[in-house]
PDB file of N, CA and C in Angstrom:
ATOM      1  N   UNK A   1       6.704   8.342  30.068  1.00  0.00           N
ATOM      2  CA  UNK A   1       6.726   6.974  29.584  1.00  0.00           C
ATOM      3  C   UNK A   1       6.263   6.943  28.130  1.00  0.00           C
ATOM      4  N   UNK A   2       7.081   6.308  27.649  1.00  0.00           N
ATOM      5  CA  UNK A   2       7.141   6.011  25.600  1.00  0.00           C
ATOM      6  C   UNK A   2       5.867   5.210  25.566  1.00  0.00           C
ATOM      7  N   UNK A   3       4.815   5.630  24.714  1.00  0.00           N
ATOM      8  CA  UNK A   3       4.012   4.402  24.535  1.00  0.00           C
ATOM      9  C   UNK A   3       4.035   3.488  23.074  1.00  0.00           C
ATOM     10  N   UNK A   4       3.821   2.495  22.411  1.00  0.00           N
ATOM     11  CA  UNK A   4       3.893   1.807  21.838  1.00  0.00           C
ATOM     12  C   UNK A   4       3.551   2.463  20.557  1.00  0.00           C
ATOM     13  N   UNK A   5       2.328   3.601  20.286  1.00  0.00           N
ATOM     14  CA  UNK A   5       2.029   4.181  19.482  1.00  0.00           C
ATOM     15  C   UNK A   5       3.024   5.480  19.233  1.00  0.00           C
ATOM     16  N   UNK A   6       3.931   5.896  20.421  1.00  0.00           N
ATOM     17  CA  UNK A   6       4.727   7.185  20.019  1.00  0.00           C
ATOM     18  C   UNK A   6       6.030   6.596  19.491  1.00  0.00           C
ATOM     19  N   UNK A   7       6.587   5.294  19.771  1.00  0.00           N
ATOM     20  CA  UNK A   7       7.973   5.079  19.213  1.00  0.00           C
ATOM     21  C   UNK A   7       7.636   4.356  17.457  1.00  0.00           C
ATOM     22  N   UNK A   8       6.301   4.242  17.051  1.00  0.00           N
ATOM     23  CA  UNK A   8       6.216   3.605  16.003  1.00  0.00           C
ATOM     24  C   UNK A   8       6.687   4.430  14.714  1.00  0.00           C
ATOM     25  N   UNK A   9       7.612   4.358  13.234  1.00  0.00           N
ATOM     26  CA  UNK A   9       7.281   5.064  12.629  1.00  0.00           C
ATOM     27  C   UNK A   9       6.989   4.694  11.502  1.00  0.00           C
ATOM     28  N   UNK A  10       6.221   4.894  10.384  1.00  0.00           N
ATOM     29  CA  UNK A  10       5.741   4.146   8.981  1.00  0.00           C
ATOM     30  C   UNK A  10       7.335   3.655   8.112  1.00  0.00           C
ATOM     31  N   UNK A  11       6.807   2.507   7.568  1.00  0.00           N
ATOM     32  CA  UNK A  11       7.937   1.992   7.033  1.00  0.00           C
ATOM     33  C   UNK A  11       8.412   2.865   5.306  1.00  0.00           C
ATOM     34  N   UNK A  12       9.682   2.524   5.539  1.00  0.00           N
ATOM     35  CA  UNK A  12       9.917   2.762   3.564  1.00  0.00           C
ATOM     36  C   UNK A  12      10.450   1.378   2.967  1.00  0.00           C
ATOM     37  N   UNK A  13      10.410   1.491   1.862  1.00  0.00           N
ATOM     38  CA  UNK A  13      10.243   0.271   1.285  1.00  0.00           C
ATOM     39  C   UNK A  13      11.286   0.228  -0.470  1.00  0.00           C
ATOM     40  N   UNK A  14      12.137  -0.645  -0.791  1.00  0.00           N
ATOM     41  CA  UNK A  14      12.490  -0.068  -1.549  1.00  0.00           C
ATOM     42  C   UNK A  14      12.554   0.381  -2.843  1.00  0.00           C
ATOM     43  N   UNK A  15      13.202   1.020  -3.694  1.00  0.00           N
ATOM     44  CA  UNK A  15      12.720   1.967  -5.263  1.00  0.00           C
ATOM     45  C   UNK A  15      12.919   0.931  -6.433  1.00  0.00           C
ATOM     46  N   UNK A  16      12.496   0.977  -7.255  1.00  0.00           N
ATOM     47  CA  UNK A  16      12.723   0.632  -8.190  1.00  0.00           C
ATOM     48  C   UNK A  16      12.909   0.950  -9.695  1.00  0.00           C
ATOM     49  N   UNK A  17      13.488   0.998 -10.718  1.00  0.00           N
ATOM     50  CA  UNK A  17      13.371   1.545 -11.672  1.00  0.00           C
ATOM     51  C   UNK A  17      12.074   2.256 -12.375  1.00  0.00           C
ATOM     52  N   UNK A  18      12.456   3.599 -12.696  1.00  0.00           N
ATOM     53  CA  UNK A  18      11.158   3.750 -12.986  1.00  0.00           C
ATOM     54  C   UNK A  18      10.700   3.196 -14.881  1.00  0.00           C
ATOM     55  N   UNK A  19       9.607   3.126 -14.668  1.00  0.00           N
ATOM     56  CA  UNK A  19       9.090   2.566 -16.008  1.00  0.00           C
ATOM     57  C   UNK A  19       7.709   3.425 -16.406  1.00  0.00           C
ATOM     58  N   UNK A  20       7.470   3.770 -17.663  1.00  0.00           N
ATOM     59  CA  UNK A  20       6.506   4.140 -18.394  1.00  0.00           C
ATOM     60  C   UNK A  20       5.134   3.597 -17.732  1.00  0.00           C
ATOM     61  N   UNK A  21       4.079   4.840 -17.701  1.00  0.00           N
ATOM     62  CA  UNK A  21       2.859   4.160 -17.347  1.00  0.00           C
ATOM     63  C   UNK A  21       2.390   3.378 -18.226  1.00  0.00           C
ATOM     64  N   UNK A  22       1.101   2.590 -18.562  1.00  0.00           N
ATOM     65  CA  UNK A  22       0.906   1.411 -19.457  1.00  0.00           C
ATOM     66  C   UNK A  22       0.145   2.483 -20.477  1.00  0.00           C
ATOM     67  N   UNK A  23      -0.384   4.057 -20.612  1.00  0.00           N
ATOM     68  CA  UNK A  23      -0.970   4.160 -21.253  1.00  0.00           C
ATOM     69  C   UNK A  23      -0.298   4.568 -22.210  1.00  0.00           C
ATOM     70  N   UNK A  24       1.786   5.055 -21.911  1.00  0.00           N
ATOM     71  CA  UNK A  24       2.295   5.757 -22.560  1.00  0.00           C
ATOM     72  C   UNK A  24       3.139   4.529 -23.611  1.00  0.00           C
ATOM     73  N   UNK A  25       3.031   3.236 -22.790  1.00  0.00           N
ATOM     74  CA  UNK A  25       3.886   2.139 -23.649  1.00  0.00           C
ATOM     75  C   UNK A  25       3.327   1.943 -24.663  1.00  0.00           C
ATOM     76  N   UNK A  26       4.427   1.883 -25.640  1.00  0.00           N
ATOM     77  CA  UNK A  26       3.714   1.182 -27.280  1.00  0.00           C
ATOM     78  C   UNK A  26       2.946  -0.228 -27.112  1.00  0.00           C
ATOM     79  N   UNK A  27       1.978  -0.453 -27.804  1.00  0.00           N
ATOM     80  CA  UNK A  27       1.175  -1.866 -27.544  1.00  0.00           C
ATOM     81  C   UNK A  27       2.476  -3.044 -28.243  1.00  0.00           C
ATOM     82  N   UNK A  28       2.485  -2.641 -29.059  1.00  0.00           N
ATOM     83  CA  UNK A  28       3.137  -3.638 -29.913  1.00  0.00           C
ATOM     84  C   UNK A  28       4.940  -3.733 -29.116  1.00  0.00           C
ATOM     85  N   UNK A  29       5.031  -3.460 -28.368  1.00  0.00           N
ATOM     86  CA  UNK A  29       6.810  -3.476 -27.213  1.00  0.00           C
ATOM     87  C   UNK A  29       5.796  -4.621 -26.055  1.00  0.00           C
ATOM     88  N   UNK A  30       6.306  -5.556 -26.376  1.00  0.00           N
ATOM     89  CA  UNK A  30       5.295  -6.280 -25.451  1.00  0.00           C
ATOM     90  C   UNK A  30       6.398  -6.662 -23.876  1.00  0.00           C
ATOM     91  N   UNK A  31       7.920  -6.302 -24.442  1.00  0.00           N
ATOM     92  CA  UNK A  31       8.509  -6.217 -23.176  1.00  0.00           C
ATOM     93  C   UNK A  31       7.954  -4.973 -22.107  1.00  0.00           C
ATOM     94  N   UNK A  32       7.943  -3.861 -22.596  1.00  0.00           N
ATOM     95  CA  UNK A  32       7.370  -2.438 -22.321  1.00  0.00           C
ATOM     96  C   UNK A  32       6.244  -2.783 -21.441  1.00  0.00           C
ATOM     97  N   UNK A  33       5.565  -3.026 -22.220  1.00  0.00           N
ATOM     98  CA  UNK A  33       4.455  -3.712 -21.716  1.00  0.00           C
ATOM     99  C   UNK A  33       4.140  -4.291 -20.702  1.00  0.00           C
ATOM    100  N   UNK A  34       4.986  -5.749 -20.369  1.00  0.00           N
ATOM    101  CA  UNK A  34       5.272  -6.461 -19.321  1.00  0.00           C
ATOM    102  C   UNK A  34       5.907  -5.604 -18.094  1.00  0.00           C
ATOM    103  N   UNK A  35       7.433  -4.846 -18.474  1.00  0.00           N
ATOM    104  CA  UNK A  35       7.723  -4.635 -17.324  1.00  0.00           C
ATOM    105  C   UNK A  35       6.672  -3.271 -16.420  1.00  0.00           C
ATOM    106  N   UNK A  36       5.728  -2.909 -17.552  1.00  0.00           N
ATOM    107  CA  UNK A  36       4.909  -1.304 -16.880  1.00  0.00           C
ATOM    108  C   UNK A  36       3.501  -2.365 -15.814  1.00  0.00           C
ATOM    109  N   UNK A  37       3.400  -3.098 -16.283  1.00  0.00           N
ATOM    110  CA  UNK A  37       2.179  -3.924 -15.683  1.00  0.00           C
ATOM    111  C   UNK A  37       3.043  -4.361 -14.642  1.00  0.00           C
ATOM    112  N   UNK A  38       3.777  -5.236 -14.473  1.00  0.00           N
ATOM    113  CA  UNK A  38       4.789  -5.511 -13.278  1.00  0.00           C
ATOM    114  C   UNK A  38       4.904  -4.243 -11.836  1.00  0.00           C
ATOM    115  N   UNK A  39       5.333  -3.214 -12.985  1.00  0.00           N
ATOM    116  CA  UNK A  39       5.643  -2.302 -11.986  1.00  0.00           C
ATOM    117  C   UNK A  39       4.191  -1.469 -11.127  1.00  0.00           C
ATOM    118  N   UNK A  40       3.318  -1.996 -11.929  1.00  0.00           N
ATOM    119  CA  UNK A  40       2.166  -1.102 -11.503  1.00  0.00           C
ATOM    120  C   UNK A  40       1.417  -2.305 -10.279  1.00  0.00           C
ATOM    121  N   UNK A  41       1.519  -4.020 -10.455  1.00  0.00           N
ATOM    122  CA  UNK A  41       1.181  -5.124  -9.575  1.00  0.00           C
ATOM    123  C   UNK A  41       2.106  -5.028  -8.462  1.00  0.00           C
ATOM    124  N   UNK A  42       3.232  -4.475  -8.544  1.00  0.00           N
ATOM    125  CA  UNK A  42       4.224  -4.770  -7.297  1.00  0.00           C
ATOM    126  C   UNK A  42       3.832  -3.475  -6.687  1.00  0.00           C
ATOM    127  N   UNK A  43       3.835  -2.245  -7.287  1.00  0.00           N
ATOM    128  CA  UNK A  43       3.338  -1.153  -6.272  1.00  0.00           C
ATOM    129  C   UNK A  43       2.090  -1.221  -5.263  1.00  0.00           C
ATOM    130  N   UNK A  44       1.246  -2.034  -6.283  1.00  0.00           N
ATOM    131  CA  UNK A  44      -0.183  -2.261  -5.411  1.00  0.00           C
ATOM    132  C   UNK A  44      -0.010  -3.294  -4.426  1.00  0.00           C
ATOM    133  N   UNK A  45       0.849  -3.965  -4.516  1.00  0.00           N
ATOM    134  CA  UNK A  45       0.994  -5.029  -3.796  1.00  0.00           C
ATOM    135  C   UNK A  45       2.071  -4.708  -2.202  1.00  0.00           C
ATOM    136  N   UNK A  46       2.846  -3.912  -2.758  1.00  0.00           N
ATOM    137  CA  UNK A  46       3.115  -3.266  -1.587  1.00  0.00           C
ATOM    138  C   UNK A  46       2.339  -1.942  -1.038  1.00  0.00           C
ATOM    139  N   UNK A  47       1.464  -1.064  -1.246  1.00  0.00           N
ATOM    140  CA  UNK A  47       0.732  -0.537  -0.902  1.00  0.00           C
ATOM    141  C   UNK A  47      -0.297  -1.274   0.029  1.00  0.00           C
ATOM    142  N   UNK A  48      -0.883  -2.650  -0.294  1.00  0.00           N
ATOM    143  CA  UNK A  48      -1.172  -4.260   0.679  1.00  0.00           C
ATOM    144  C   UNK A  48      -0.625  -4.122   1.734  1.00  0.00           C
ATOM    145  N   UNK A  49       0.331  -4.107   1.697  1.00  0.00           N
ATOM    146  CA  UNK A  49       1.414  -4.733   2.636  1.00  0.00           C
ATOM    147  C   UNK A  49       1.407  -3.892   3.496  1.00  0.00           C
ATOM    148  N   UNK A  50       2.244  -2.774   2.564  1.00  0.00           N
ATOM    149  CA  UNK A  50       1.945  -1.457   4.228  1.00  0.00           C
ATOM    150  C   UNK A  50       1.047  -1.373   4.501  1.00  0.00           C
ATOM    151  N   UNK A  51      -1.017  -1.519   4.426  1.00  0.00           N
ATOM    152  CA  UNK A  51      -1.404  -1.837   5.283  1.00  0.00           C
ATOM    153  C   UNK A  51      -1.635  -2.604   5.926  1.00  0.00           C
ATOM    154  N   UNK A  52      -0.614  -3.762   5.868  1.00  0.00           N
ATOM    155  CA  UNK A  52      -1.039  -5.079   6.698  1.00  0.00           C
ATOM    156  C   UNK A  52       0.016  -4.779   7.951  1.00  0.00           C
ATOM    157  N   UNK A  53       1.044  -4.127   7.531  1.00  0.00           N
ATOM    158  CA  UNK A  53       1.565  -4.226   8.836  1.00  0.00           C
ATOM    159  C   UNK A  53       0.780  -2.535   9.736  1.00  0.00           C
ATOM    160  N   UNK A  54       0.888  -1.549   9.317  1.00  0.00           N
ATOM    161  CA  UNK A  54      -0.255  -0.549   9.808  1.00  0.00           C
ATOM    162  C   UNK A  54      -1.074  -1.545  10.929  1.00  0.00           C
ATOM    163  N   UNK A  55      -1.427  -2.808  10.161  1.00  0.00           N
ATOM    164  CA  UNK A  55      -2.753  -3.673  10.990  1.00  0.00           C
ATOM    165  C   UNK A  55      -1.935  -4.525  12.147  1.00  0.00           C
ATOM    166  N   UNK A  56      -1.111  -4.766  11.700  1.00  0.00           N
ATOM    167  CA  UNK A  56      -0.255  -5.427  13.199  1.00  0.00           C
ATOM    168  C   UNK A  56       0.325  -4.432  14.062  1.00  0.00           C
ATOM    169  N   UNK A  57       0.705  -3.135  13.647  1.00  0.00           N
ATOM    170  CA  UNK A  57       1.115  -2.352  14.559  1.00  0.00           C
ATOM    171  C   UNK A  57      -0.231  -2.018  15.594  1.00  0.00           C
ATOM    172  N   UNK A  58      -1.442  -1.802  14.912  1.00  0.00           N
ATOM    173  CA  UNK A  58      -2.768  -1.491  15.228  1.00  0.00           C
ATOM    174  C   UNK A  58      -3.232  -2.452  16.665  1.00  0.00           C
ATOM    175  N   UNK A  59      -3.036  -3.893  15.861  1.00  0.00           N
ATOM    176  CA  UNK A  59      -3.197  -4.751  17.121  1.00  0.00           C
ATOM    177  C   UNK A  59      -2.267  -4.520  18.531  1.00  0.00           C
ATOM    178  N   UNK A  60      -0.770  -4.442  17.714  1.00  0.00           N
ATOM    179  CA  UNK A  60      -0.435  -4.390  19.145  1.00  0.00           C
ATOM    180  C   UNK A  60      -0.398  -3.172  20.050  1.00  0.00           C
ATOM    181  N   UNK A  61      -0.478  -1.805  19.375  1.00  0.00           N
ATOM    182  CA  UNK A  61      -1.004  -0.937  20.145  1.00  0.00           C
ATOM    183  C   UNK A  61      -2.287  -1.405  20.878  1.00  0.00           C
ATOM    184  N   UNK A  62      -3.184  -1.912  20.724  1.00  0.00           N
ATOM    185  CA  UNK A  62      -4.558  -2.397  21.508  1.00  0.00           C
ATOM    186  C   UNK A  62      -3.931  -3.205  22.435  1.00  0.00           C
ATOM    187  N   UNK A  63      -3.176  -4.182  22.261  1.00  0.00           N
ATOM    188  CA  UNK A  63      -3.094  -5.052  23.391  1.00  0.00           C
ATOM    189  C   UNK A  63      -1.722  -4.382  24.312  1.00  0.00           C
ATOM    190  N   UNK A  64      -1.256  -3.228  24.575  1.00  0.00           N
ATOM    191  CA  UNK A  64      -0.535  -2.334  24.851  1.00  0.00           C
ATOM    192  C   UNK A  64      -1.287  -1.498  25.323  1.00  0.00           C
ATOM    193  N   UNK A  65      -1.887  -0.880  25.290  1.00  0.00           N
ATOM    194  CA  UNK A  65      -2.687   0.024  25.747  1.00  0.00           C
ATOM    195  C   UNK A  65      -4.424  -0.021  26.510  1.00  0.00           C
ATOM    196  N   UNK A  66      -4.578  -1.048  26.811  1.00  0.00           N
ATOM    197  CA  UNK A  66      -5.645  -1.597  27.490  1.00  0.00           C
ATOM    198  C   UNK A  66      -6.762  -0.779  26.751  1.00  0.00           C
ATOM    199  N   UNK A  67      -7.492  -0.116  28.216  1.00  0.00           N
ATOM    200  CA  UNK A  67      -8.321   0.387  28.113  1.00  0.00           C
ATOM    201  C   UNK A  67      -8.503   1.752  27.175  1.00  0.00           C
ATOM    202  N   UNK A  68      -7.202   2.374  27.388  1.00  0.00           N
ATOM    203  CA  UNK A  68      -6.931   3.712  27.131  1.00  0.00           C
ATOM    204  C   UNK A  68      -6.618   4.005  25.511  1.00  0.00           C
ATOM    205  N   UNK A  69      -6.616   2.437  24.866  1.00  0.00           N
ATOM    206  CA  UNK A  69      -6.445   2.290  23.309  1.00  0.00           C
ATOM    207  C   UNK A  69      -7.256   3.289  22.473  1.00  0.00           C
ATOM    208  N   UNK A  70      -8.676   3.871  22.866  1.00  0.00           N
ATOM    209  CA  UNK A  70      -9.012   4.425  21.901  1.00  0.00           C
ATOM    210  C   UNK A  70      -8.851   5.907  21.662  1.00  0.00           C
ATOM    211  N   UNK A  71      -7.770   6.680  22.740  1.00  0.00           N
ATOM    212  CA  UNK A  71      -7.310   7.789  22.186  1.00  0.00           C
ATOM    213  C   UNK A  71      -5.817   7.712  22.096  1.00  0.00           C
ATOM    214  N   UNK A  72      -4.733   6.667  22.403  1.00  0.00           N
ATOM    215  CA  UNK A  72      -3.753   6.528  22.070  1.00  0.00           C
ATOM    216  C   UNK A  72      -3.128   5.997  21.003  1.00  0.00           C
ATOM    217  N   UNK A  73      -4.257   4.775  20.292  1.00  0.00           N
ATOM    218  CA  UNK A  73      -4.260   4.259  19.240  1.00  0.00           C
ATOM    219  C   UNK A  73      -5.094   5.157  17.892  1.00  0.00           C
ATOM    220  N   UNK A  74      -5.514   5.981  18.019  1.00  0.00           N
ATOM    221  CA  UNK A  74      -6.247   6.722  17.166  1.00  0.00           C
ATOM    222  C   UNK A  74      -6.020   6.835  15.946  1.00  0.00           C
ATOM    223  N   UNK A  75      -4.390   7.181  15.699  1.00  0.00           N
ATOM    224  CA  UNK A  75      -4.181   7.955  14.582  1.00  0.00           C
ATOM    225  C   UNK A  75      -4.238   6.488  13.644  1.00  0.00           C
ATOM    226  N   UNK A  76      -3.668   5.450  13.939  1.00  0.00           N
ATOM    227  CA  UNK A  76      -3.329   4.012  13.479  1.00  0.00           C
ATOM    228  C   UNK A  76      -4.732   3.576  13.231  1.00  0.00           C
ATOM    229  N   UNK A  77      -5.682   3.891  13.394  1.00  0.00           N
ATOM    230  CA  UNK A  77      -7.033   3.288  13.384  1.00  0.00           C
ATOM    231  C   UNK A  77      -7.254   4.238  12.076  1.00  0.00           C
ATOM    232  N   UNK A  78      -6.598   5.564  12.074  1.00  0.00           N
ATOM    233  CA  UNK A  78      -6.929   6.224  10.823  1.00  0.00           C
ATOM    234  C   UNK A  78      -6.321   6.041   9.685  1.00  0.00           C
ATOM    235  N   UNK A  79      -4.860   5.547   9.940  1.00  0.00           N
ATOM    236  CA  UNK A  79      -3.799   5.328   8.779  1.00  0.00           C
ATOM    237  C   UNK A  79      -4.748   3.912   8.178  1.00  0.00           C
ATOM    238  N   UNK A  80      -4.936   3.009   8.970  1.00  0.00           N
ATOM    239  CA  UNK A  80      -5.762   1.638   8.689  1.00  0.00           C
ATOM    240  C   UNK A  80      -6.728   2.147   8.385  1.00  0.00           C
ATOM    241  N   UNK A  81      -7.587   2.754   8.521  1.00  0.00           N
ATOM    242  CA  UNK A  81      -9.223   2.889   7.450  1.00  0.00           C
ATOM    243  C   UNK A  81      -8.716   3.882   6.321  1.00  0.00           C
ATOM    244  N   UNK A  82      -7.876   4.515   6.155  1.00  0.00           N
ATOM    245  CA  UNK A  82      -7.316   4.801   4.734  1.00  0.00           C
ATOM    246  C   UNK A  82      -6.835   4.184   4.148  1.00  0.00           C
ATOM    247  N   UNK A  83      -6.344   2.996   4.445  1.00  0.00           N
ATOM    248  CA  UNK A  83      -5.451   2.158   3.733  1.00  0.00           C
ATOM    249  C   UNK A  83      -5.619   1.379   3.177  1.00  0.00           C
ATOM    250  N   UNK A  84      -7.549   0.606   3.909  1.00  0.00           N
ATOM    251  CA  UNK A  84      -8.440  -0.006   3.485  1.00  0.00           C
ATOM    252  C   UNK A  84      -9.057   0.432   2.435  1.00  0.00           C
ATOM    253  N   UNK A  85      -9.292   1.777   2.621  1.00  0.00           N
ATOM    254  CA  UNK A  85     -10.196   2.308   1.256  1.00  0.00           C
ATOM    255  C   UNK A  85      -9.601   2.190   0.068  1.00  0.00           C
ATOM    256  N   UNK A  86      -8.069   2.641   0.427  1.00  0.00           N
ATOM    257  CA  UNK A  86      -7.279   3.229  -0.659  1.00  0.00           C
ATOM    258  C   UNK A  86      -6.546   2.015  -1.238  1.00  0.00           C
ATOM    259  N   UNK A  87      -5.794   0.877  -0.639  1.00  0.00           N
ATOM    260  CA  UNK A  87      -4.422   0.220  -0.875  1.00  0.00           C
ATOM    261  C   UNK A  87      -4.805  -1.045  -1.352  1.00  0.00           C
ATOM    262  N   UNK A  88      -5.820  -1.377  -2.367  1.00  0.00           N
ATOM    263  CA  UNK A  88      -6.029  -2.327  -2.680  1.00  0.00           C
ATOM    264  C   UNK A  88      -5.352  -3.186  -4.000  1.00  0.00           C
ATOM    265  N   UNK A  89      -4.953  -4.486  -3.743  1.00  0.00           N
ATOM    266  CA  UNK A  89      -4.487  -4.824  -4.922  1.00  0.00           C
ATOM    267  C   UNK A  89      -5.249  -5.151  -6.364  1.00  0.00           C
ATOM    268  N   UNK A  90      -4.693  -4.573  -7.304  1.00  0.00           N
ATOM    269  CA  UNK A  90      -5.340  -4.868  -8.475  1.00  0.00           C
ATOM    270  C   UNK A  90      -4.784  -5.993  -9.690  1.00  0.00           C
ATOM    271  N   UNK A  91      -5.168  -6.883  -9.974  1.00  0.00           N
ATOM    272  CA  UNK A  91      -4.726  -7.333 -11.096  1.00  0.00           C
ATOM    273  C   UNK A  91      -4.492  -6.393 -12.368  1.00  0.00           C
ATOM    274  N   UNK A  92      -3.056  -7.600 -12.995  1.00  0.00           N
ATOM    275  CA  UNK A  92      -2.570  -7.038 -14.353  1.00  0.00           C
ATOM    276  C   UNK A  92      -4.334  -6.960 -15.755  1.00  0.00           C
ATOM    277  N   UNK A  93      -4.837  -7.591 -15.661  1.00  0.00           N
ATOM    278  CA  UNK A  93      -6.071  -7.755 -16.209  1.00  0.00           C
ATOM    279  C   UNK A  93      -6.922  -6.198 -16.061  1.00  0.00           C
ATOM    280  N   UNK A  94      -7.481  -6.254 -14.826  1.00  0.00           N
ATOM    281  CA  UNK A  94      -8.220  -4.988 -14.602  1.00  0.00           C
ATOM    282  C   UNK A  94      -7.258  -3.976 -14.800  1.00  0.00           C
ATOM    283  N   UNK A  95      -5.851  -4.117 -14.707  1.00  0.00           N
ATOM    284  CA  UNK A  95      -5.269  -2.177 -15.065  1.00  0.00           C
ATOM    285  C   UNK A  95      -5.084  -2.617 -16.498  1.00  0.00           C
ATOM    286  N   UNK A  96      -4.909  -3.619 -17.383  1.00  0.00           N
ATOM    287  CA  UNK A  96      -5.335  -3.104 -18.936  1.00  0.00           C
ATOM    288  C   UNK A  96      -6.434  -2.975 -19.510  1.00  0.00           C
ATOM    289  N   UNK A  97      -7.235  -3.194 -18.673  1.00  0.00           N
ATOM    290  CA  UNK A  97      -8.926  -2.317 -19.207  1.00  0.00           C
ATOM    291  C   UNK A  97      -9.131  -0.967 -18.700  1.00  0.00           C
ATOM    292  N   UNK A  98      -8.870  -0.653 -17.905  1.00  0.00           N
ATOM    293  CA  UNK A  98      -8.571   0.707 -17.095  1.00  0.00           C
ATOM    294  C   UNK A  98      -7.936   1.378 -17.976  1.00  0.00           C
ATOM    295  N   UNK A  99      -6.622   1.053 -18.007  1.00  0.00           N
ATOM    296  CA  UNK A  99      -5.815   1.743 -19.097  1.00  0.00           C
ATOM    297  C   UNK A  99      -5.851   2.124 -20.345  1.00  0.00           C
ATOM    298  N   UNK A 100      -6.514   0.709 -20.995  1.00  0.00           N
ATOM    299  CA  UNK A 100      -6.872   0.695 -22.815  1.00  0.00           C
ATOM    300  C   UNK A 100      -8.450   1.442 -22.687  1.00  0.00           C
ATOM    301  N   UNK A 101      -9.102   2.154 -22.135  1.00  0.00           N
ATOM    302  CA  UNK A 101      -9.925   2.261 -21.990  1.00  0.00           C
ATOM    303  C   UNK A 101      -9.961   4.331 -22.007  1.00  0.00           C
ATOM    304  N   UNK A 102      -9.056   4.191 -21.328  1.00  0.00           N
ATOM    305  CA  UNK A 102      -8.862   5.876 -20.984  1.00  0.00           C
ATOM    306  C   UNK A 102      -8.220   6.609 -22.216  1.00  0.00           C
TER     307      UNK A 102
END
């Protein structure tokens, strides 16, 4: 019997042009500029995302798996506390101090 945690598989999501990091764009290309900050808010923002759904898959493995959730649900409890640490969104603000900074 398939359980809820073995038919799941991580999502992909799709590409987008690639663009210059913000430290390599000229300051003064203020399009450059715009679209490298864009591209760096939408990555983080979907990096969010995949763990938000990680977190709904999470739930419903628990309510799928009763009792027996905490070694069938395991690995999802791990993808979710990495995802927490790691997948946070950042404002365009904080990555040009980050950036102008380095």
């Amino acid at each position: 019997m398939a359980t809820t945690a073995d038919s799941w598989e991580y999502p992909t999501h799709r590409k987008f042009d690639n663009v210059l990091p913000l430290s390599e764009v000229d300051p003064e290309d203020k399009a450059a500029v715009l679209r490298s900050r864009a591209l760096v808010v939408r990555e983080s923002w979907i990096k969010a995302m995949e763990g938000r759904i990680v977190q709904k898959e999470l739930k419903k493995c628990f309510r799928a798996e009763g009792v027996n959730h905490y070694q069938n649900c395991r690995h999802l409890v791990d993808l979710y506390m990495t995802s927490l640490k790691e997948k946070r969104v950042e404002g365009w603000r904080k990555i040009d101090r980050s950036e102008g900074s380095a």
